[in-house]
PDB file of N, CA and C in Angstrom:
ATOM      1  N   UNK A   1       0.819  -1.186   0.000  1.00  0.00           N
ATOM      2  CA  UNK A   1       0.000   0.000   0.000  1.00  0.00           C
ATOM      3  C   UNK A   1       0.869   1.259   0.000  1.00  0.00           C
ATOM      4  N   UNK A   2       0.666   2.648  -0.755  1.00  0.00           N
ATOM      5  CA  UNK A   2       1.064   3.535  -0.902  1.00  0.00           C
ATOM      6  C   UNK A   2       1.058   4.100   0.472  1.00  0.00           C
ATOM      7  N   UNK A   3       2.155   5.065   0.879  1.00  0.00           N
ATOM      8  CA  UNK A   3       1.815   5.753   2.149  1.00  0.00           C
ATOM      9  C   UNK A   3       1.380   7.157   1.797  1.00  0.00           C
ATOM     10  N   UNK A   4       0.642   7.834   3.001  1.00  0.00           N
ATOM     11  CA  UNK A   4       0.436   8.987   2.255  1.00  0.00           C
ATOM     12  C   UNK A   4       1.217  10.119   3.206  1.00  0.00           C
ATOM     13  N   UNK A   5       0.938  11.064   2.088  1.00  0.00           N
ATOM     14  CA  UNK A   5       2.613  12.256   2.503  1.00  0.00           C
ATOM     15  C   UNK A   5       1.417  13.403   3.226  1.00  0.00           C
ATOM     16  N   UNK A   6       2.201  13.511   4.800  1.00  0.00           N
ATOM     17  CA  UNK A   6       1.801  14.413   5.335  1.00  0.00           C
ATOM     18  C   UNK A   6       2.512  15.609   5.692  1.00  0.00           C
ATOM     19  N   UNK A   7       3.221  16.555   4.561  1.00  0.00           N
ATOM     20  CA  UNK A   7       3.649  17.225   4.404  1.00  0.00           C
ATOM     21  C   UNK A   7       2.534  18.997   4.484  1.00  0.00           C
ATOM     22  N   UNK A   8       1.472  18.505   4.702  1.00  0.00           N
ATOM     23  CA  UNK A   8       0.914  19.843   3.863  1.00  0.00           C
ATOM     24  C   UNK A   8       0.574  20.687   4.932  1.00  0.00           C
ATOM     25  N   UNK A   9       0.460  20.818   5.890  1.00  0.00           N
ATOM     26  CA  UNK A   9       0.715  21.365   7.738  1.00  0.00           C
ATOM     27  C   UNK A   9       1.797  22.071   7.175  1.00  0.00           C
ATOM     28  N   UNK A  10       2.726  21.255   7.093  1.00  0.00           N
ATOM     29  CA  UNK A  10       4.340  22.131   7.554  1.00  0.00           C
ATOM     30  C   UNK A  10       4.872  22.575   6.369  1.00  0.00           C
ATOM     31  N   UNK A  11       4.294  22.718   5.481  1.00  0.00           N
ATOM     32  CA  UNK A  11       4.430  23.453   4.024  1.00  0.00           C
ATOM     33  C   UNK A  11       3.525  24.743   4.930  1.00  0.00           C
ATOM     34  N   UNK A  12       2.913  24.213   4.722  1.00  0.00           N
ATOM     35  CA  UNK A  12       2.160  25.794   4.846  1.00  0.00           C
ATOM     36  C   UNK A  12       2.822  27.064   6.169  1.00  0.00           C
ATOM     37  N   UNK A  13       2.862  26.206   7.019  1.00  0.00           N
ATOM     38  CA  UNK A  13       3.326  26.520   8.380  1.00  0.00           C
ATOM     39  C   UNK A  13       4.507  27.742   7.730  1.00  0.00           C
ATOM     40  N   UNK A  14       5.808  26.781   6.675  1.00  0.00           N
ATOM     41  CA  UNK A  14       7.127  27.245   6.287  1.00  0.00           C
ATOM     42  C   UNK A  14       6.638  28.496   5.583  1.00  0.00           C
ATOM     43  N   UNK A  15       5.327  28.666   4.655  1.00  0.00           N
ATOM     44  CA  UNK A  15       5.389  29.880   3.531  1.00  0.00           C
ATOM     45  C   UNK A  15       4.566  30.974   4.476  1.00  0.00           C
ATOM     46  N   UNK A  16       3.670  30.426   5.860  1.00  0.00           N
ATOM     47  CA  UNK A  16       3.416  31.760   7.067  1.00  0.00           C
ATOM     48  C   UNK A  16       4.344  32.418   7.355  1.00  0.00           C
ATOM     49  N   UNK A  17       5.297  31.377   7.875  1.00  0.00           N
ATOM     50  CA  UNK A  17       6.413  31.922   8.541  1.00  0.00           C
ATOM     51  C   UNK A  17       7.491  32.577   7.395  1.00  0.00           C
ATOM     52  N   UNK A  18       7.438  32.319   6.043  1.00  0.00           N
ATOM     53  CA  UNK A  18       8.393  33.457   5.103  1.00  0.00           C
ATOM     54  C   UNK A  18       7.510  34.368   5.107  1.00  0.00           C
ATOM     55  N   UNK A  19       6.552  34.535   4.705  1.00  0.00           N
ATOM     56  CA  UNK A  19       5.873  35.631   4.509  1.00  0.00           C
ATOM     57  C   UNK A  19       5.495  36.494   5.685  1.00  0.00           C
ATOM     58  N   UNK A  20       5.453  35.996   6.845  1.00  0.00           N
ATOM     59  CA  UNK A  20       5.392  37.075   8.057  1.00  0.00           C
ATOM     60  C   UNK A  20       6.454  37.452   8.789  1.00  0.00           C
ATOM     61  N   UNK A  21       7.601  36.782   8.527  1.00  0.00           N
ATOM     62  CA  UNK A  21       9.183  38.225   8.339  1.00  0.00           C
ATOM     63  C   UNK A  21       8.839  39.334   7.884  1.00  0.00           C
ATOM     64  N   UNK A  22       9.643  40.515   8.117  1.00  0.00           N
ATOM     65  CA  UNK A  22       9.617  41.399   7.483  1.00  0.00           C
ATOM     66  C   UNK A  22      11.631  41.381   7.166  1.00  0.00           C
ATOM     67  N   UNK A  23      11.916  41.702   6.476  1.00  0.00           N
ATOM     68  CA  UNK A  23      13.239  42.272   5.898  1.00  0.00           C
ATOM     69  C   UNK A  23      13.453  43.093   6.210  1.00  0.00           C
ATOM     70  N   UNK A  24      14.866  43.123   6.889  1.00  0.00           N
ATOM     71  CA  UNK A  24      15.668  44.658   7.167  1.00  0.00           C
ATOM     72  C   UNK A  24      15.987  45.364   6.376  1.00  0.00           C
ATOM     73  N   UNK A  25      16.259  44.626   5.253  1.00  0.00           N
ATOM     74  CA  UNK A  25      16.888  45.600   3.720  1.00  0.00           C
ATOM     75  C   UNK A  25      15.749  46.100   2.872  1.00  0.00           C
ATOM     76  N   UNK A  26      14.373  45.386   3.180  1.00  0.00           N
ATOM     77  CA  UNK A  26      13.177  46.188   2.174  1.00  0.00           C
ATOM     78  C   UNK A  26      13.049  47.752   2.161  1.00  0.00           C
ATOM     79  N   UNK A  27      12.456  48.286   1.409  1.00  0.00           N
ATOM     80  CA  UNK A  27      12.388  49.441   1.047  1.00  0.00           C
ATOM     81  C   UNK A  27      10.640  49.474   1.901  1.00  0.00           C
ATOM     82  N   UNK A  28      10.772  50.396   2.661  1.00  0.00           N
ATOM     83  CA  UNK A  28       9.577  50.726   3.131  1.00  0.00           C
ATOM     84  C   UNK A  28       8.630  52.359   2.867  1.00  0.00           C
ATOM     85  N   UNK A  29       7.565  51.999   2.620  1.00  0.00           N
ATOM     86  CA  UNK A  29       7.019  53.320   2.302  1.00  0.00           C
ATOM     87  C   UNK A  29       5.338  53.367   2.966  1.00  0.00           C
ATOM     88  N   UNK A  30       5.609  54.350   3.488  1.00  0.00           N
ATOM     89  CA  UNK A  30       4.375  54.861   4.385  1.00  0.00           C
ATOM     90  C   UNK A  30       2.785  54.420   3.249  1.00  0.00           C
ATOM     91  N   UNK A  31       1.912  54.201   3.667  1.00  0.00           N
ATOM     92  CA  UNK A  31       0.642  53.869   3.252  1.00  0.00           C
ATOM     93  C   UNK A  31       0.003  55.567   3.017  1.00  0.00           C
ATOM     94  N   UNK A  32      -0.011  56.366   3.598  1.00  0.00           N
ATOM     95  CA  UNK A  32      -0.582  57.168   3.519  1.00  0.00           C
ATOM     96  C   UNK A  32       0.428  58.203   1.856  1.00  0.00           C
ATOM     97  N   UNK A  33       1.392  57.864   1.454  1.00  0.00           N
ATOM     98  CA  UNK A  33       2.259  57.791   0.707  1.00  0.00           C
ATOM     99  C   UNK A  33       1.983  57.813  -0.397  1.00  0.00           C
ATOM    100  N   UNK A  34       1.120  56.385  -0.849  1.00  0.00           N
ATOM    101  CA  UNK A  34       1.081  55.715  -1.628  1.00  0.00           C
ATOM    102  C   UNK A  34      -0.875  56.096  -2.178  1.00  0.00           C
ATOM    103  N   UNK A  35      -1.420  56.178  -0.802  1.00  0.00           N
ATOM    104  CA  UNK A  35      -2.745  57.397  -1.317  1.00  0.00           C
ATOM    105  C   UNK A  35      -2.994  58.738  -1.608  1.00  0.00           C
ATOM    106  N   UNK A  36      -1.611  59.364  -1.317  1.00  0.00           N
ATOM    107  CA  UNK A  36      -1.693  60.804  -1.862  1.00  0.00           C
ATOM    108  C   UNK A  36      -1.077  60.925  -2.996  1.00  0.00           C
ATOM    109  N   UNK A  37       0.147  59.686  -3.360  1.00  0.00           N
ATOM    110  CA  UNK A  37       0.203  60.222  -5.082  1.00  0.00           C
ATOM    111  C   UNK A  37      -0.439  59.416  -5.925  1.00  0.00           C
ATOM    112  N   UNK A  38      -1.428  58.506  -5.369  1.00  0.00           N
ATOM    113  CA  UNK A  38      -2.787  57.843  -6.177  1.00  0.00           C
ATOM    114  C   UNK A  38      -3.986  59.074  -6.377  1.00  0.00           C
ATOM    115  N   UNK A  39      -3.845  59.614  -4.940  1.00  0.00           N
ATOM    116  CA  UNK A  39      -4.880  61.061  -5.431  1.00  0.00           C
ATOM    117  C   UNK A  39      -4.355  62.314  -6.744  1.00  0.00           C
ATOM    118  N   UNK A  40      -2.705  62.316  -6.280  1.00  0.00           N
ATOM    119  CA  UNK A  40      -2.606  63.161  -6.792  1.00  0.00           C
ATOM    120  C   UNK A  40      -2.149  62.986  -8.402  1.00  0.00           C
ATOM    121  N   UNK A  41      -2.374  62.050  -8.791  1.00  0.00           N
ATOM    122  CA  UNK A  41      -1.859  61.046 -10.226  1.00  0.00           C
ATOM    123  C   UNK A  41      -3.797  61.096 -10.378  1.00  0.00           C
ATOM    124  N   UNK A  42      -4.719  61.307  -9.612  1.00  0.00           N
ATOM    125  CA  UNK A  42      -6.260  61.226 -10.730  1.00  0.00           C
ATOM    126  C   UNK A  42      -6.937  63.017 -10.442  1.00  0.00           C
ATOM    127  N   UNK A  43      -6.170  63.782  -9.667  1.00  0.00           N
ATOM    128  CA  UNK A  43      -6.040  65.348  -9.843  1.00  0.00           C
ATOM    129  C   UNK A  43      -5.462  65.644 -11.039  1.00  0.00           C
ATOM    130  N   UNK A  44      -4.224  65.231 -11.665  1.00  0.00           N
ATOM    131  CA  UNK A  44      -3.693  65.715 -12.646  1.00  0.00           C
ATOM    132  C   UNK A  44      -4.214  65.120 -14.220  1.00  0.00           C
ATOM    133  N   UNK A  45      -4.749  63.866 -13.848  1.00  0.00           N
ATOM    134  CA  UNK A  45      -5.338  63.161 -14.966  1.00  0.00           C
ATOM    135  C   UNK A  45      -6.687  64.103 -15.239  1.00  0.00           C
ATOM    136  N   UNK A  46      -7.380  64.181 -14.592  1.00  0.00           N
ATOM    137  CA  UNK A  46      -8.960  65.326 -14.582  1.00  0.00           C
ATOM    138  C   UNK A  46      -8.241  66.737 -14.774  1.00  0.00           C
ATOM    139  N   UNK A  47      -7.430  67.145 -14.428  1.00  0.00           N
ATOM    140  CA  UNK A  47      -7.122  68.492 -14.982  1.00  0.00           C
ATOM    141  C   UNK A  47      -6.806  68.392 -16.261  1.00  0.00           C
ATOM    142  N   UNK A  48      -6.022  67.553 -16.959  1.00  0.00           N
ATOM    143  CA  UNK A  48      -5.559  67.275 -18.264  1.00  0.00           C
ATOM    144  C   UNK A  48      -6.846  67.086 -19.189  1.00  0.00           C
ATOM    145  N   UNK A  49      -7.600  66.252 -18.761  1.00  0.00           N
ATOM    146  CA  UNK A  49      -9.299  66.114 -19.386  1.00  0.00           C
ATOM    147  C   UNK A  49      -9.863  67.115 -19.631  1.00  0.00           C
ATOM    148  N   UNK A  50      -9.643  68.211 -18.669  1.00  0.00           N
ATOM    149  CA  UNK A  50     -10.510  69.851 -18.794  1.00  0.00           C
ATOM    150  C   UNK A  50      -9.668  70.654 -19.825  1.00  0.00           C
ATOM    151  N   UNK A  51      -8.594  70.302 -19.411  1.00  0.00           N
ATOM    152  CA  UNK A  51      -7.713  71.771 -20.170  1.00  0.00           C
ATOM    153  C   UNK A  51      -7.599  71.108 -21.674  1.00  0.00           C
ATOM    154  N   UNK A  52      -7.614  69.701 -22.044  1.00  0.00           N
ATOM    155  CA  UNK A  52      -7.413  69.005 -23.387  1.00  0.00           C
ATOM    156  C   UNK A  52      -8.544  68.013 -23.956  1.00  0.00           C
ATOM    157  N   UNK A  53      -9.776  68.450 -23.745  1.00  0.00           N
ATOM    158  CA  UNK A  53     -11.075  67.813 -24.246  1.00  0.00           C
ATOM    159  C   UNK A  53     -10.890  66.673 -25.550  1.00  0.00           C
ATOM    160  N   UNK A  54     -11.540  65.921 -25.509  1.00  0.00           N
ATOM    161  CA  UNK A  54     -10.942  64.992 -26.878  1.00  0.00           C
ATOM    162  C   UNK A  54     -12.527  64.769 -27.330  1.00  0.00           C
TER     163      UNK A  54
END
C-alpha cells in the first residue's frame, strides 16, 4: 500500500512563517504615501481632461 505524505501542515506553516518576516533591507514606504500620489496622479489626470477635451 502507498503511504500517504503528510507534508501539507508544515508546508504551509514554512510559507506563514516566510511571509510574516519582514526584511531589514526592504524598502519601506508609508501607506498614507502611496494614497496621496494615487490622489494626486487622478487630480492631474482630470485636470488634463478639462484643459485638453478629446
Amino acid at each position: 500500500m502507498a503511504k500517504k505524505k503528510s507534508d501539507g501542515f508544515q508546508s504551509a506553516a514554512g510559507l506563514i512563517r516566510y511571509f510574516d518576516s519582514e526584511d531589514e533591507k526592504a524598502i519601506r514606504i508609508n501607506p498614507w504615501l502611496v494614497i496621496g500620489i494615487a490622489v494626486g496622479l487622478i487630480v492631474i489626470v482630470e485636470l488634463m481632461r478639462q484643459i485638453f477635451p478629446t
